[in-house]
N, C-alpha and C. Protein backbone atom coordinates (compact mmCIF):
# COMPACT_ATOMS: atom_id res chain seq x y z
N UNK A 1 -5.23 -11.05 21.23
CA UNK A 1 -3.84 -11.45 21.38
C UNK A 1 -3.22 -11.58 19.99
N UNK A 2 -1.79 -11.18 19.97
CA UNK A 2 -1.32 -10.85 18.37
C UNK A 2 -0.66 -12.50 18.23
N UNK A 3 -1.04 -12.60 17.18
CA UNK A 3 -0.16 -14.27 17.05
C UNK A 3 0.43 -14.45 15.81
N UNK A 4 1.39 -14.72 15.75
CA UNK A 4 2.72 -14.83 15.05
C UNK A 4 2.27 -15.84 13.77
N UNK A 5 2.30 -15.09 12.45
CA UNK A 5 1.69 -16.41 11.16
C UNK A 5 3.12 -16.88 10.47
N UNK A 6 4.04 -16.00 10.28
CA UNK A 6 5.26 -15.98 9.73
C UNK A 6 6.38 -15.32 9.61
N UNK A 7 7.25 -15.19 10.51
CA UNK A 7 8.93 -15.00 10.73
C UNK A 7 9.74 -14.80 9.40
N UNK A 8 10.06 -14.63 8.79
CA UNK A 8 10.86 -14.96 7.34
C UNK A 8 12.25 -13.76 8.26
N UNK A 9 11.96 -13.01 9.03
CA UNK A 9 13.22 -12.04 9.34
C UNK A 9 14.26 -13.22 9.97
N UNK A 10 13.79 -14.06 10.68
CA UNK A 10 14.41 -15.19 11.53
C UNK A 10 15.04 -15.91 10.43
N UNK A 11 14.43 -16.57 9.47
CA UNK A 11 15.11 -17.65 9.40
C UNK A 11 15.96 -17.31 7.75
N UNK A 12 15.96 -15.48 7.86
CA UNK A 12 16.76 -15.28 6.94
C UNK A 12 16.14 -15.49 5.69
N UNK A 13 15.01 -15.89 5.38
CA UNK A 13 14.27 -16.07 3.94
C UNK A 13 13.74 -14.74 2.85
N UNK A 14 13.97 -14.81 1.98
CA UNK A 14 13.74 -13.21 1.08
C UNK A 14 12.37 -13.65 1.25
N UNK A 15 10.84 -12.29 0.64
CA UNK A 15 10.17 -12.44 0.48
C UNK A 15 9.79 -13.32 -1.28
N UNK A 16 8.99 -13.60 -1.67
CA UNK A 16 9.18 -13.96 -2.53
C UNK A 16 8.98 -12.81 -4.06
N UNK A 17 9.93 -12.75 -5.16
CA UNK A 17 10.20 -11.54 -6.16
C UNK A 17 10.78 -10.43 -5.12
N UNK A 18 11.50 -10.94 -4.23
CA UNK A 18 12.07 -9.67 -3.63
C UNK A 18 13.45 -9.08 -4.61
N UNK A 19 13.96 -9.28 -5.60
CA UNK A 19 15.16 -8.21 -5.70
C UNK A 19 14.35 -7.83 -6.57
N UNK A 20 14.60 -6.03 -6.52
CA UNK A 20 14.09 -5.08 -7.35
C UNK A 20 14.78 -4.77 -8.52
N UNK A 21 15.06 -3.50 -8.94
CA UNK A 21 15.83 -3.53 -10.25
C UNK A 21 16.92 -2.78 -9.64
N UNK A 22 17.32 -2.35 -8.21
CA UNK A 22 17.83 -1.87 -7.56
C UNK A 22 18.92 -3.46 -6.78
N UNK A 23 17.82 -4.34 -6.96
CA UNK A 23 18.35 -5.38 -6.26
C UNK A 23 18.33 -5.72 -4.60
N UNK A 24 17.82 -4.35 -4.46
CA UNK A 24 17.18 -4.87 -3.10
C UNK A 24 16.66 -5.88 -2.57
N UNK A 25 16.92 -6.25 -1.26
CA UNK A 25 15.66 -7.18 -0.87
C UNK A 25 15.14 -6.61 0.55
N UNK A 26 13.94 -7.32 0.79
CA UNK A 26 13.37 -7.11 1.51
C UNK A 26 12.74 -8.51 2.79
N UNK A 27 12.82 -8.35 4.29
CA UNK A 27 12.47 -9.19 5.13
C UNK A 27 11.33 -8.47 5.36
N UNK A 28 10.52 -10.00 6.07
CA UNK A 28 9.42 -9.30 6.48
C UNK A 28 8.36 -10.55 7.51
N UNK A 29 7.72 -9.69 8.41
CA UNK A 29 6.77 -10.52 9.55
C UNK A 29 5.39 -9.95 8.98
N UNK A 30 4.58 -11.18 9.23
CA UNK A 30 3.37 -11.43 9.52
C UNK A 30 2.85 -11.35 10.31
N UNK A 31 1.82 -10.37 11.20
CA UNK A 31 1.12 -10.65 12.15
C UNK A 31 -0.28 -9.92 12.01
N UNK A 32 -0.88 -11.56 12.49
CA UNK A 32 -2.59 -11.37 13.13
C UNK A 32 -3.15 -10.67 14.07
N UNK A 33 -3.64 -10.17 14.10
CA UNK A 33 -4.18 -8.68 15.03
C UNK A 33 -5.68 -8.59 15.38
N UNK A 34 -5.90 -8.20 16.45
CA UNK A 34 -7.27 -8.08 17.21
C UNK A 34 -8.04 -6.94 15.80
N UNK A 35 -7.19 -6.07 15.74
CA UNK A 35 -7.98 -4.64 15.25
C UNK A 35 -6.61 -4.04 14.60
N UNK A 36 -6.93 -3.06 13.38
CA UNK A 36 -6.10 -2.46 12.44
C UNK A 36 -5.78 -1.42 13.34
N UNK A 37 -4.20 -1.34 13.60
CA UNK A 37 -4.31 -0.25 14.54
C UNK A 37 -3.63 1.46 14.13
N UNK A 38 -3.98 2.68 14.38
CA UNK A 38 -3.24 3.44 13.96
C UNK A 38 -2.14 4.03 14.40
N UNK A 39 -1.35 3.38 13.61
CA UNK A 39 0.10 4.12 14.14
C UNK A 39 0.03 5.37 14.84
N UNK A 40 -0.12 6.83 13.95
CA UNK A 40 0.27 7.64 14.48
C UNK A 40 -1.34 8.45 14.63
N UNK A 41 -2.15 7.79 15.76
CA UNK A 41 -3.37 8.63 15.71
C UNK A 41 -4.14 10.03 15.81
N UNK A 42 -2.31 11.03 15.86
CA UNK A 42 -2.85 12.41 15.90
C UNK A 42 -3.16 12.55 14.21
N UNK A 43 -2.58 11.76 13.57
CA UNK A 43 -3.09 11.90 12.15
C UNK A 43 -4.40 11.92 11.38
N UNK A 44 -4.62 12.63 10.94
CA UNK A 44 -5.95 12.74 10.45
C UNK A 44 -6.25 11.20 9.70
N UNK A 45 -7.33 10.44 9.28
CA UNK A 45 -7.58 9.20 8.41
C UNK A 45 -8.37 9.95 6.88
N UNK A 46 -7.78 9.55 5.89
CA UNK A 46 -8.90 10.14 4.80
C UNK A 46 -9.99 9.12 4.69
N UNK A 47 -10.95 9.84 4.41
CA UNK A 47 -11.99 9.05 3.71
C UNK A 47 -12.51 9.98 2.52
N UNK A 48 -11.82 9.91 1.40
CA UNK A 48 -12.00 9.67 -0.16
C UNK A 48 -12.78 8.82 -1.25
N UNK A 49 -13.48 9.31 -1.41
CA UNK A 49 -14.25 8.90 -2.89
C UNK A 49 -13.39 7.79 -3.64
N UNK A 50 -13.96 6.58 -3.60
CA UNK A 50 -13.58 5.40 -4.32
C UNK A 50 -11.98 4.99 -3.55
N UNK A 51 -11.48 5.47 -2.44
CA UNK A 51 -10.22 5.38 -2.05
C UNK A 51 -10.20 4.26 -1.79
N UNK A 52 -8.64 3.35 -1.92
CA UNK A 52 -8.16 2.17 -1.91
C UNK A 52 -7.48 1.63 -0.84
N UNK A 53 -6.47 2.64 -0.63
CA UNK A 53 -5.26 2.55 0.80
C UNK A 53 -5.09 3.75 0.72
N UNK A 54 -4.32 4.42 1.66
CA UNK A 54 -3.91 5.68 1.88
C UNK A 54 -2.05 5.10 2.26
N UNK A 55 -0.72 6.11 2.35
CA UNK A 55 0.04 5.74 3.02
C UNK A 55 0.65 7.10 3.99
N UNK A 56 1.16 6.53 5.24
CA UNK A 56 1.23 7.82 5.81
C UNK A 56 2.76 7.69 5.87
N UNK A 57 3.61 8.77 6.98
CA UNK A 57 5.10 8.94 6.69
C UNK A 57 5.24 9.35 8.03
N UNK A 58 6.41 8.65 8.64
CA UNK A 58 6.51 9.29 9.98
C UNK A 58 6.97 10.73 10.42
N UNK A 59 7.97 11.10 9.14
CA UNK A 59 8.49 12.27 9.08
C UNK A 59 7.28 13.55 8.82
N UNK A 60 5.83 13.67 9.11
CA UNK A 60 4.75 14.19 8.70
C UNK A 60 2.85 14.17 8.95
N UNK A 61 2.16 14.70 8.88
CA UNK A 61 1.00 14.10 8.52
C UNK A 61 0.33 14.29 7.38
N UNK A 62 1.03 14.62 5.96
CA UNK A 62 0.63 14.93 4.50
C UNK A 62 1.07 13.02 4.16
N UNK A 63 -0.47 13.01 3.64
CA UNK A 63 -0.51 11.50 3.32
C UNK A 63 -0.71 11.24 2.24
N UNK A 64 -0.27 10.15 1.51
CA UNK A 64 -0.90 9.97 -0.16
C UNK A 64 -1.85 9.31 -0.46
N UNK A 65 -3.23 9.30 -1.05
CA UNK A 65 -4.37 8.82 -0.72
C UNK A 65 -4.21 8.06 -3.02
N UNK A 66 -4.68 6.60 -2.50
CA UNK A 66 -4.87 5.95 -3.71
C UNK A 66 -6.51 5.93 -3.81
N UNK A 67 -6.60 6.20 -5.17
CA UNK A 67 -7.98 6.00 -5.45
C UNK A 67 -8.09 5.23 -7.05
N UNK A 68 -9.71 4.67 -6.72
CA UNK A 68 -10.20 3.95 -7.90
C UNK A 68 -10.95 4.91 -9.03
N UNK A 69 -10.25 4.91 -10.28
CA UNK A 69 -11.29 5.83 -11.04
C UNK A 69 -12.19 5.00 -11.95
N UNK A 70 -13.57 4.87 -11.42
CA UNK A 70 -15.06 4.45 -12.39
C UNK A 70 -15.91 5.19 -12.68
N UNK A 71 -16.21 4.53 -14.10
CA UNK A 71 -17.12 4.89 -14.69
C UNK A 71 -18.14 4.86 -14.49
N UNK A 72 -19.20 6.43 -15.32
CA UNK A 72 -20.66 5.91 -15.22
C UNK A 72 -21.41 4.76 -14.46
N UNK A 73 -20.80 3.84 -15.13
CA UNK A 73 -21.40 2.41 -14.20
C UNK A 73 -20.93 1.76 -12.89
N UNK A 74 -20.44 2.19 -12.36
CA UNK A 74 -19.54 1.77 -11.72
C UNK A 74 -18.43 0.68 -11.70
N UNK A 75 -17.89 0.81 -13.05
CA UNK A 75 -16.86 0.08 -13.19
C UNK A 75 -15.19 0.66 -13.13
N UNK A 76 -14.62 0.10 -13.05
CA UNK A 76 -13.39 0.31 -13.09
C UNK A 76 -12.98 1.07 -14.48
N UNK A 77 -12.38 2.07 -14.32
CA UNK A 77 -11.64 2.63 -15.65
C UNK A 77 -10.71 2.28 -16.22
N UNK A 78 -10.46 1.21 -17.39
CA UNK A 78 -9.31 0.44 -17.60
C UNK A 78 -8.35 1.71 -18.03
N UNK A 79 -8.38 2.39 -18.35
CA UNK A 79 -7.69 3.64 -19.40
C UNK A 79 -6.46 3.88 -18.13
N UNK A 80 -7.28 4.65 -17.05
CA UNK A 80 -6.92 5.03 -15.82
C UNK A 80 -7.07 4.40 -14.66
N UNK A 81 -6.86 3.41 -13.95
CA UNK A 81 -7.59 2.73 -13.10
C UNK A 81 -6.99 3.72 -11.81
N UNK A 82 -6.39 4.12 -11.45
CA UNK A 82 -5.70 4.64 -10.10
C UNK A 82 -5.08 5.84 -10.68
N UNK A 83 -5.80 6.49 -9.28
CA UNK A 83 -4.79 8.12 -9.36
C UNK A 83 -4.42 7.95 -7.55
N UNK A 84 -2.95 8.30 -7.82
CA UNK A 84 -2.35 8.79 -6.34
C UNK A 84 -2.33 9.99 -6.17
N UNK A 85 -2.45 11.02 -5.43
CA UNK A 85 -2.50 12.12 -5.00
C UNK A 85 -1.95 12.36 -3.36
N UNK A 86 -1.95 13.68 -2.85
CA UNK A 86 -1.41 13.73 -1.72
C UNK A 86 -2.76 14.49 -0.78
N UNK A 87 -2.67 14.43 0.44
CA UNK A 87 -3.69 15.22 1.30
C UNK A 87 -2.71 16.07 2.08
N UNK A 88 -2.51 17.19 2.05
CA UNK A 88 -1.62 17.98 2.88
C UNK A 88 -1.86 18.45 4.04
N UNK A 89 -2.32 17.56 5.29
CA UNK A 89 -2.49 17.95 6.41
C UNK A 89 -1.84 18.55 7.42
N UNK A 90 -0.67 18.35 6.84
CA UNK A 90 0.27 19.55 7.68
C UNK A 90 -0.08 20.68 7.63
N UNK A 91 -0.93 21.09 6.22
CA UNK A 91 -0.92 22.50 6.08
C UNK A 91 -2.45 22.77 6.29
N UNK A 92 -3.34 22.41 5.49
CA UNK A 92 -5.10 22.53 5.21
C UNK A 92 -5.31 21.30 5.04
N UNK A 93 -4.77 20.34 5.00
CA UNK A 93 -5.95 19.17 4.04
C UNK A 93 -6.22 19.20 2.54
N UNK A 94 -5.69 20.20 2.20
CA UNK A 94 -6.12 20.11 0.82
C UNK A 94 -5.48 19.07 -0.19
N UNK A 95 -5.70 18.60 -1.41
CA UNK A 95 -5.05 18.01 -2.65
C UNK A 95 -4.34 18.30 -3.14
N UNK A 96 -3.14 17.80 -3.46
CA UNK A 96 -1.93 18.56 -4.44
C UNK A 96 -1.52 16.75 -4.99
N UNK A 97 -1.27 17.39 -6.12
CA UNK A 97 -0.93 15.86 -7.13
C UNK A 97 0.58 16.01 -6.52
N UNK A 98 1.03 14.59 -7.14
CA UNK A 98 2.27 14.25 -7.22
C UNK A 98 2.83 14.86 -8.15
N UNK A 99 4.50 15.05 -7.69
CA UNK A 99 4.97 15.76 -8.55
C UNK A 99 6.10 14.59 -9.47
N UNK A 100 6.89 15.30 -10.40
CA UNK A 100 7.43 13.79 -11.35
C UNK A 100 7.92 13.25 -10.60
N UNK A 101 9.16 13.80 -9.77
CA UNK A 101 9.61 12.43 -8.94
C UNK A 101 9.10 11.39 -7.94
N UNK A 102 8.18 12.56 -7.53
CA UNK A 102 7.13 11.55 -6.19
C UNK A 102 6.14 10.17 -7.44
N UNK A 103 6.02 11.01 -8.52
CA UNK A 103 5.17 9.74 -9.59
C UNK A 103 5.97 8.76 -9.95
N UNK A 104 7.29 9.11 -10.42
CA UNK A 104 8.69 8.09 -11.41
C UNK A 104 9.12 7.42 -9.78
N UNK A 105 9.55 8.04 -8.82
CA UNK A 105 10.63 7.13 -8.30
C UNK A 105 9.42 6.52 -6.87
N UNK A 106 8.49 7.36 -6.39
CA UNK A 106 8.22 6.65 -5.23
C UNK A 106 7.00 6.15 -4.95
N UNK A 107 5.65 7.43 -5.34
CA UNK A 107 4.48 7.15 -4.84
C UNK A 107 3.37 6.70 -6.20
N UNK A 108 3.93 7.04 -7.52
CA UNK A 108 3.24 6.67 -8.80
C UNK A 108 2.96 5.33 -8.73
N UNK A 109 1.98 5.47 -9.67
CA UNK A 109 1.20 3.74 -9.95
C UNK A 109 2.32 3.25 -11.32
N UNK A 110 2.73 2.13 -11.42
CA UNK A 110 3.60 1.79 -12.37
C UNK A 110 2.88 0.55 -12.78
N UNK A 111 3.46 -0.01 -14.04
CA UNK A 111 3.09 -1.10 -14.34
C UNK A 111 1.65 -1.88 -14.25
N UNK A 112 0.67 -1.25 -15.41
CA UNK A 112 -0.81 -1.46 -14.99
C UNK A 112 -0.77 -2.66 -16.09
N UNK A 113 -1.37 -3.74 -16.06
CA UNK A 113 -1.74 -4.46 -16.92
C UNK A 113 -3.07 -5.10 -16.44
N UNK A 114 -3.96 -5.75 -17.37
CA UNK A 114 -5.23 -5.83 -17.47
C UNK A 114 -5.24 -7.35 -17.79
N UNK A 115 -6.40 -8.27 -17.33
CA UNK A 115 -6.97 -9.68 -17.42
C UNK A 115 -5.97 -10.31 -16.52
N UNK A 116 -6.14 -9.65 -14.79
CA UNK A 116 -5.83 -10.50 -13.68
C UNK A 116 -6.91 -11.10 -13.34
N UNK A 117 -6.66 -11.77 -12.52
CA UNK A 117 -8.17 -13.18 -11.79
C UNK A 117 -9.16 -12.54 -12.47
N UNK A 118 -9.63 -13.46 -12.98
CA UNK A 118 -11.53 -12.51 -13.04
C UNK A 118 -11.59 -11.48 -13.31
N UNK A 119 -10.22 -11.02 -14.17
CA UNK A 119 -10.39 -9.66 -15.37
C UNK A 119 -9.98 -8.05 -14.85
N UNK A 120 -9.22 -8.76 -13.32
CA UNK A 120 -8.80 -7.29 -12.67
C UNK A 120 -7.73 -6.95 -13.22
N UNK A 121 -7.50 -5.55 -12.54
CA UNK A 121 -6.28 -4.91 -13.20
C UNK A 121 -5.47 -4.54 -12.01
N UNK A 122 -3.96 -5.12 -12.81
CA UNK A 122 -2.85 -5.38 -11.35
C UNK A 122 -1.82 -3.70 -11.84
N UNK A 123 -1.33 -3.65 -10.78
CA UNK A 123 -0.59 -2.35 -10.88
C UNK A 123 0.50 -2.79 -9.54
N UNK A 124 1.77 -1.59 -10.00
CA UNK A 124 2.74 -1.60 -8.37
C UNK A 124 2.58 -0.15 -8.28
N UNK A 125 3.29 -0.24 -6.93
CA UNK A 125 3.48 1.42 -7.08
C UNK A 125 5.20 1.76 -6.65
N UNK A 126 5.49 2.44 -7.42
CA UNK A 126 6.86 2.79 -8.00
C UNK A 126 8.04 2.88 -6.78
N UNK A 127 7.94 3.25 -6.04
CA UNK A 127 9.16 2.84 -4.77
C UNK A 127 8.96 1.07 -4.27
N UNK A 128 7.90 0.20 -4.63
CA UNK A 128 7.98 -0.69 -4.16
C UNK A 128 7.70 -1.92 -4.99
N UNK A 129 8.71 -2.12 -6.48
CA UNK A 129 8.52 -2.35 -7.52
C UNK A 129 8.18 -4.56 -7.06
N UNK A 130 8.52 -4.18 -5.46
CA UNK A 130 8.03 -5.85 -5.61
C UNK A 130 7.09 -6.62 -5.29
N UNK A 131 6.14 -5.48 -5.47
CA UNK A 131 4.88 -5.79 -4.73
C UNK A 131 3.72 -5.72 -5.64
N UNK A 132 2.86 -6.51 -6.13
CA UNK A 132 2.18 -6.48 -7.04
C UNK A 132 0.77 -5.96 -6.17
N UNK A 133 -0.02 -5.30 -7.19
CA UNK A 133 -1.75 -5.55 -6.12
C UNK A 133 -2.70 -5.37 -7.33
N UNK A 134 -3.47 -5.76 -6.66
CA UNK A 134 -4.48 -6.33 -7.83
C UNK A 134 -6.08 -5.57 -7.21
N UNK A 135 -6.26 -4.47 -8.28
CA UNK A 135 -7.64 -3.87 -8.34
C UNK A 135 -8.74 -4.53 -8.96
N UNK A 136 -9.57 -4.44 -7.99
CA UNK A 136 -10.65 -5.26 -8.18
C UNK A 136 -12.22 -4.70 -7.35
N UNK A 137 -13.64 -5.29 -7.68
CA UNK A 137 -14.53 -4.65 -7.39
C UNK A 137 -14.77 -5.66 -6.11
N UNK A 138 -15.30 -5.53 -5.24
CA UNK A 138 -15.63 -6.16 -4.01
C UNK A 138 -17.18 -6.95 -4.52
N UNK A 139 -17.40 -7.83 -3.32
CA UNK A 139 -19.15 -8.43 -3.54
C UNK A 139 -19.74 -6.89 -3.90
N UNK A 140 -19.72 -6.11 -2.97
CA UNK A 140 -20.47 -4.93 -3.18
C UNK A 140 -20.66 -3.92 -4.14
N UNK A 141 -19.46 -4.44 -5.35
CA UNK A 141 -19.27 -3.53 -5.90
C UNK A 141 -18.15 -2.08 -5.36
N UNK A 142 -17.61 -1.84 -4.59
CA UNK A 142 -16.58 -1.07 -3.99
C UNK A 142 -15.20 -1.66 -4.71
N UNK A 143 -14.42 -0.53 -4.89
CA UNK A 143 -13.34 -0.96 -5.29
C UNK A 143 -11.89 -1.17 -4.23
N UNK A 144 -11.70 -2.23 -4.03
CA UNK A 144 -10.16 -1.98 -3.37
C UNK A 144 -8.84 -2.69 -4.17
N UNK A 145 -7.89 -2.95 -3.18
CA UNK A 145 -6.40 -3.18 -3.62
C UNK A 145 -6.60 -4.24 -3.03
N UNK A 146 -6.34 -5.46 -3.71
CA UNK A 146 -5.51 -6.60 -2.71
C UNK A 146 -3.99 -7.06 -3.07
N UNK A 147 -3.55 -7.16 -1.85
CA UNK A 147 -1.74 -7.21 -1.88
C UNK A 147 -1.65 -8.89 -1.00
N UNK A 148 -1.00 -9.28 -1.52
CA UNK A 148 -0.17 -10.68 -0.74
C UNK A 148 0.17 -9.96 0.28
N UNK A 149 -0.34 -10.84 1.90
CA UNK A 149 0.80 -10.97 2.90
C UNK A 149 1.07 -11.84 3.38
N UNK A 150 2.63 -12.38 3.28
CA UNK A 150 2.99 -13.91 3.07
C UNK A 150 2.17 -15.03 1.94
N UNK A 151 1.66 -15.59 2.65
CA UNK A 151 0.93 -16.48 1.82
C UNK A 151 -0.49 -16.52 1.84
N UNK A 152 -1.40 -15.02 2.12
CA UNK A 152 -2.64 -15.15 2.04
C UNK A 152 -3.06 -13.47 1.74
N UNK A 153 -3.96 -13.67 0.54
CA UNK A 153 -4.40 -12.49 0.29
C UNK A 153 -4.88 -11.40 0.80
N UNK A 154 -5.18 -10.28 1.26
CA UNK A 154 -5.75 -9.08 1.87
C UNK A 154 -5.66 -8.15 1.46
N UNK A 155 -6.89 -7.49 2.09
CA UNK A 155 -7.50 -6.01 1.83
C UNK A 155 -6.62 -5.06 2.13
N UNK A 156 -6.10 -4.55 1.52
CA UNK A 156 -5.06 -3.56 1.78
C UNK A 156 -6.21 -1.75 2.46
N UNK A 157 -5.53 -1.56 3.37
CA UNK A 157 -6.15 -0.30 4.30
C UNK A 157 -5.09 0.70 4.20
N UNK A 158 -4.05 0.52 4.07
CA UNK A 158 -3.07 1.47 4.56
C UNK A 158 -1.65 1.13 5.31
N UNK A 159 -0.45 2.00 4.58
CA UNK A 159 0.86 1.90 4.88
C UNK A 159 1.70 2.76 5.70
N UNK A 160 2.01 2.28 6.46
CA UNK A 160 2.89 3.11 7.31
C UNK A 160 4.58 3.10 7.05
N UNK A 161 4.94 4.13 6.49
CA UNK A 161 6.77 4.43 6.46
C UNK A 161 7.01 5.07 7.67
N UNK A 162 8.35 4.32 7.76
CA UNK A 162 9.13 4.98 8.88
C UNK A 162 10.40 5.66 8.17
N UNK A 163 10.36 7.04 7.91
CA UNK A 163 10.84 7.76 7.29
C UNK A 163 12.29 8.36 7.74
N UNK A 164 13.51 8.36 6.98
CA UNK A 164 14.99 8.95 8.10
C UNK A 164 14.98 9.84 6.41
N UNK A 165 14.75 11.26 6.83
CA UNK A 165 15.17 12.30 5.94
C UNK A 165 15.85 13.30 6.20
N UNK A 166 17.27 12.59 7.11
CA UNK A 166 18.42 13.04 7.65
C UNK A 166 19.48 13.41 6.16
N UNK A 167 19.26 12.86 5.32
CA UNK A 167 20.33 12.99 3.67
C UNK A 167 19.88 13.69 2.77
N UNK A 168 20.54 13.33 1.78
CA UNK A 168 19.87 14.46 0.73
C UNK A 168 18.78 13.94 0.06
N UNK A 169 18.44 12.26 -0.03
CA UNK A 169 17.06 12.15 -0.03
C UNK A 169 16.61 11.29 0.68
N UNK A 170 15.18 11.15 1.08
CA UNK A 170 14.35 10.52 1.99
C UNK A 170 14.68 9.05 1.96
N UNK A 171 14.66 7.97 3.27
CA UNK A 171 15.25 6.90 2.87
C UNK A 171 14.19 6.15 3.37
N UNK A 172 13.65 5.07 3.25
CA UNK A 172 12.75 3.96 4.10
C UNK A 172 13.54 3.16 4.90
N UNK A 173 13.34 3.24 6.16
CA UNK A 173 13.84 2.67 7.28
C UNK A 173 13.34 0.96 7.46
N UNK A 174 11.92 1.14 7.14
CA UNK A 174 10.68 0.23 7.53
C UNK A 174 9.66 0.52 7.55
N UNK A 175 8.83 -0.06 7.33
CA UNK A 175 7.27 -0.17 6.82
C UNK A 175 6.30 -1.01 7.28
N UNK A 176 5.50 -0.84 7.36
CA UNK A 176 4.19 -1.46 8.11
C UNK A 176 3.09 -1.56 6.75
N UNK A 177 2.49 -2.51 6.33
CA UNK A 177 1.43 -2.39 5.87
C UNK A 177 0.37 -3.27 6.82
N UNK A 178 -1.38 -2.95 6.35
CA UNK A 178 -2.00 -3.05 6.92
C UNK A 178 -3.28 -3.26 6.30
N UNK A 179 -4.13 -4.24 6.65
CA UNK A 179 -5.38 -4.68 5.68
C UNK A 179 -5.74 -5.86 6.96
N UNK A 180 -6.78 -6.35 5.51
CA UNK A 180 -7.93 -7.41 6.35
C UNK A 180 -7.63 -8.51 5.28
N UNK A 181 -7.22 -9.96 6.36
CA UNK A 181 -7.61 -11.08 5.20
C UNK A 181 -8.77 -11.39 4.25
N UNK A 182 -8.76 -11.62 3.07
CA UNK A 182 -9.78 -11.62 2.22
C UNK A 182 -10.64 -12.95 2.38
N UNK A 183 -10.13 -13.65 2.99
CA UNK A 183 -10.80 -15.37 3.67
C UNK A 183 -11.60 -15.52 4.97
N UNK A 184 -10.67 -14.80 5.98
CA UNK A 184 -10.83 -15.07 7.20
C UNK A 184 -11.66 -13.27 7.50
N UNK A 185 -11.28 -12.21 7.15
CA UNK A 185 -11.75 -10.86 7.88
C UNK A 185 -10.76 -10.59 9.32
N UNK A 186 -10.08 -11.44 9.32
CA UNK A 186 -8.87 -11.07 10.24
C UNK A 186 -7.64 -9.55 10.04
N UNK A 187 -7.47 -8.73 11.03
CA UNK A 187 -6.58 -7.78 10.57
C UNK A 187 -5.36 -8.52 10.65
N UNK A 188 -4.91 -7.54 9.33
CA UNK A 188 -2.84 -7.97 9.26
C UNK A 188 -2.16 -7.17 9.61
N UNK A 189 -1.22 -6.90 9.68
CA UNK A 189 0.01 -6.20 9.80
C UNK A 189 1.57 -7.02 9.39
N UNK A 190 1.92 -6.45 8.13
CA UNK A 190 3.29 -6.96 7.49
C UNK A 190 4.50 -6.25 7.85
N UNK A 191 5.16 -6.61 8.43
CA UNK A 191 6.20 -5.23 8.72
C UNK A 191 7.57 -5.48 8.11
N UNK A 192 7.60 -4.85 7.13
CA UNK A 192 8.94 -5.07 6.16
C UNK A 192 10.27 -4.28 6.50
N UNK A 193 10.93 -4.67 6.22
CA UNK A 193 12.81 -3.88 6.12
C UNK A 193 13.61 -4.09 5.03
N UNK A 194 13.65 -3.17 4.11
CA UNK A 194 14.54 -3.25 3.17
C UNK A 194 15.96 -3.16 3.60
N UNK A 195 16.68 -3.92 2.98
CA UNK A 195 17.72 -4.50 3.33
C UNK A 195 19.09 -3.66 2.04
């Protein structure tokens, strides 16, 4: 049963660092979930080497797959920590990098800085300048993303846009992100609206 952690669309509350440099803001719900579910399941899922989150697009099934780049040892590459790339399943599946604008305005890693918690390295990614996440190695040694939702940390799995590319450029309608609490192992689902 899905149960309701936090409303902020209701009672009118920004998220918190919500205006961008655009000045946007953004609402957004919290909800607890039996199981991570997939939106659009004719979509293929990647499973990528060191991958972090993937995000998919409703307008499509070419997805952008984030990954961790380590070293020899399996550490994190401070130089480079994240490469975004695309999986083109519309067409083959194959890899094709981002191109400048998909890197500068939407799907690029921006803003990497180094000695977060316990020496991780935080990054955003460039269409969603208000969202911080923080790379880091798991107990296991695996690398993922953790992103705030509301007021409790999680494993970030993967984003869902709801895409209107009715104009001359692509617009975000709404968004879904999706992970596991880092406390509890509970699935999330954040569902945002830029405003």
């Amino acid at each position: 049963m899905r149960r309701l952690l936090m409303c902020v669309a209701a009672a009118g509350l920004m998220l918190a660092a919500t205006a961008g440099a655009d000045g946007r803001q953004l609402t957004s719900q919290v909800t607890e979930l039996d199981r991570i579910p997939c939106v659009r399941p004719e979509y293929p899922v990647p499973a990528e080497p060191n991958m972090l989150f993937y995000i998919e697009r409703s307008v499509n099934s070419n997805t952008v797959v984030y990954a961790a780049h380590l070293d020899a040892h399996g550490r994190i590459d401070p130089e480079a920590p994240v490469d975004a790339y695309w999986r083109w399943y519309n067409v083959d599946g194959h890899r094709k990098p981002l191109n400048f604008i998909e890197r500068m305005m939407a799907y690029g890693v921006k803003s990497v800085t180094h000695g977060g918690p316990g020496g991780a390295i935080t990054f955003k990614v460039a269409a969603l300048p208000e969202r911080k996440l923080v790379l880091d190695l798991d107990s296991h040694g695996h690398p993922e993303a953790l992103m705030r939702f509301g007021d409790r940390w999680a494993k970030l799995v993967y984003v869902y846009l709801v895409v209107d590319d009715s104009g001359l450029l692509p617009n975000v309608t709404a968004m879904d992100i999706l992970g596991f609490d880092k406390l509890t192992g509970k699935p999330l689902k954040e569902h945002v609206v830029p405003h």
